[in-house]
Protein backbone atom coordinates (compact mmCIF):
# COMPACT_ATOMS: atom_id res chain seq x y z
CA UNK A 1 -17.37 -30.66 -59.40
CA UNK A 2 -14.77 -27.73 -60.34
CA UNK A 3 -11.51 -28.00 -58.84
CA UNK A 4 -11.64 -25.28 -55.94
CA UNK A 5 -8.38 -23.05 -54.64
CA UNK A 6 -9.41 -21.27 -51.39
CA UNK A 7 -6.87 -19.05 -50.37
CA UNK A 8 -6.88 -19.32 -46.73
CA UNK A 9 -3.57 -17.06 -45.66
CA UNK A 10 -2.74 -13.01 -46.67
CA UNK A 11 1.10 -12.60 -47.59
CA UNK A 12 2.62 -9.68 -47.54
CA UNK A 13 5.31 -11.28 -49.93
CA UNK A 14 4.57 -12.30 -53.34
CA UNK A 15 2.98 -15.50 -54.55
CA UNK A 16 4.36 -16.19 -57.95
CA UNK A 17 2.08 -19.07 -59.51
CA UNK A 18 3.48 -19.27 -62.78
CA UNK A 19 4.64 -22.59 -62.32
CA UNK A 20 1.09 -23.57 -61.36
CA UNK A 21 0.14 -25.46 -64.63
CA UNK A 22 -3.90 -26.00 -64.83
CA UNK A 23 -3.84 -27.84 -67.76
CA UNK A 24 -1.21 -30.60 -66.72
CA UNK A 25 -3.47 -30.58 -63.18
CA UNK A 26 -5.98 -32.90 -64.47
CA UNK A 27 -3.73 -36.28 -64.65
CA UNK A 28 -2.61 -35.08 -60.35
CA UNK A 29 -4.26 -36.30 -56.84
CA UNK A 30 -5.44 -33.03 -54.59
CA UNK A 31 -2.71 -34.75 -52.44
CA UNK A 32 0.01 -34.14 -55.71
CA UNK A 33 -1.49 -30.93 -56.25
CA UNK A 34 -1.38 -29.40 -52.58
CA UNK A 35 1.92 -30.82 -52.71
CA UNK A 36 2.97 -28.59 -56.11
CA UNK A 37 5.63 -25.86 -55.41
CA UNK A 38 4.96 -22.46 -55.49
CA UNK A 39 7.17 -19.42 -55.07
CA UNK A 40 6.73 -17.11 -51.85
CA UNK A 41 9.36 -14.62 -52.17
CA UNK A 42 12.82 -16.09 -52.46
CA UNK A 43 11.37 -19.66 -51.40
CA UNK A 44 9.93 -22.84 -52.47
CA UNK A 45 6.71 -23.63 -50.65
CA UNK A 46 3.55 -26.39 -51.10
CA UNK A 47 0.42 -25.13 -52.70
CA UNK A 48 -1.68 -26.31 -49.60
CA UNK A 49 0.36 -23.57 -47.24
CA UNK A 50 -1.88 -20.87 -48.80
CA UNK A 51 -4.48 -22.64 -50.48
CA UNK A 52 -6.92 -25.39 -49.41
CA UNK A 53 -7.60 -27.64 -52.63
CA UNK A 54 -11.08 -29.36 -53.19
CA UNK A 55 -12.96 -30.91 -55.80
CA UNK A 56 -12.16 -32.77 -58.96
CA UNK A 57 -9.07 -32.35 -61.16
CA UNK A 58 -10.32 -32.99 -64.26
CA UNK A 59 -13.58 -31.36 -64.48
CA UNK A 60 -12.37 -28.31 -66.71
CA UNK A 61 -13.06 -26.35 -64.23
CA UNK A 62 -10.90 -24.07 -62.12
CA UNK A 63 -12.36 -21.72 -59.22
CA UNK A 64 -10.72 -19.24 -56.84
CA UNK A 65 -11.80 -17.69 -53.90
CA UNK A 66 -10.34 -15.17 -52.03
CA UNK A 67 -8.33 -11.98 -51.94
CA UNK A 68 -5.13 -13.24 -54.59
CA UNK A 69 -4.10 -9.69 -55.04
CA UNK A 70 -0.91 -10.86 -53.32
CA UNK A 71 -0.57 -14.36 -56.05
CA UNK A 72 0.89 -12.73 -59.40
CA UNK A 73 1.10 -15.32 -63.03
CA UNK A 74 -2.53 -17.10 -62.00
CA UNK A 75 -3.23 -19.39 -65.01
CA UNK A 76 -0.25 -18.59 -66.91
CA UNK A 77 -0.36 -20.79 -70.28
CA UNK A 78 -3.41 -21.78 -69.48
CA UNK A 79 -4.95 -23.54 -72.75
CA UNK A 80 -8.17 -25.37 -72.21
CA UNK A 81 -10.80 -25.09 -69.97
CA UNK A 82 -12.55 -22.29 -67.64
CA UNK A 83 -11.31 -20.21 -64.91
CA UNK A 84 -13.48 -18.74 -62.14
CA UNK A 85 -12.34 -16.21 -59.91
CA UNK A 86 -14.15 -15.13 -56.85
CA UNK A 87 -11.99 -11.64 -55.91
CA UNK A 88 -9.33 -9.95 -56.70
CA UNK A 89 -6.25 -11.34 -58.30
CA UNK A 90 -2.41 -10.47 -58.77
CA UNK A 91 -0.45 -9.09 -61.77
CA UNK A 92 -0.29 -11.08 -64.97
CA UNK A 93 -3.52 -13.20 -64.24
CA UNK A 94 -4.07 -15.50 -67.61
CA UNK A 95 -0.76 -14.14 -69.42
């Protein structure tokens, strides 16, 4: 089973997700990874604030759902595995 980001909140204000890193995901709990920091505007919040997290880590398998046309740097560095996306997404996805 994939690991699955719903986005579940519209912002207004950017959603930077560069420091989101997919590949070091697979050794983190959904609890560790809801937990992970991402930027909203000038601020530091948890993943699971915009996103609800499901499935298995380590699957190779990364899905999102949703309109992320407000979350810029999605899968930045990304290395192995395979990304899904299911609508639109921000600037700089996969850079």
């Amino acid at each position: 089973m994939p690991l699955r980001f719903e986005y579940r909140r519209q912002s207004t204000v950017p959603i930077e997700a560069a420091g989101l890193d997919l590949d070091a995901l697979r050794q983190k709990s959904l609890a560790e990874i809801e937990r992970l920091p991402v930027w909203h505007g000038n601020r530091q919040v948890p993943l699971a604030e915009f996103f609800r997290v499901s499935g298995r880590a380590d699957d190779g398998r990364w899905e999102f759902a949703g309109d992320l046309s407000s979350v810029h740097h999605l899968a930045t560095g990304m290395t192995a595995g395979t990304l899904h996306l299911e609508g639109s997404a921000g600037r700089h996805l996969g850079a």
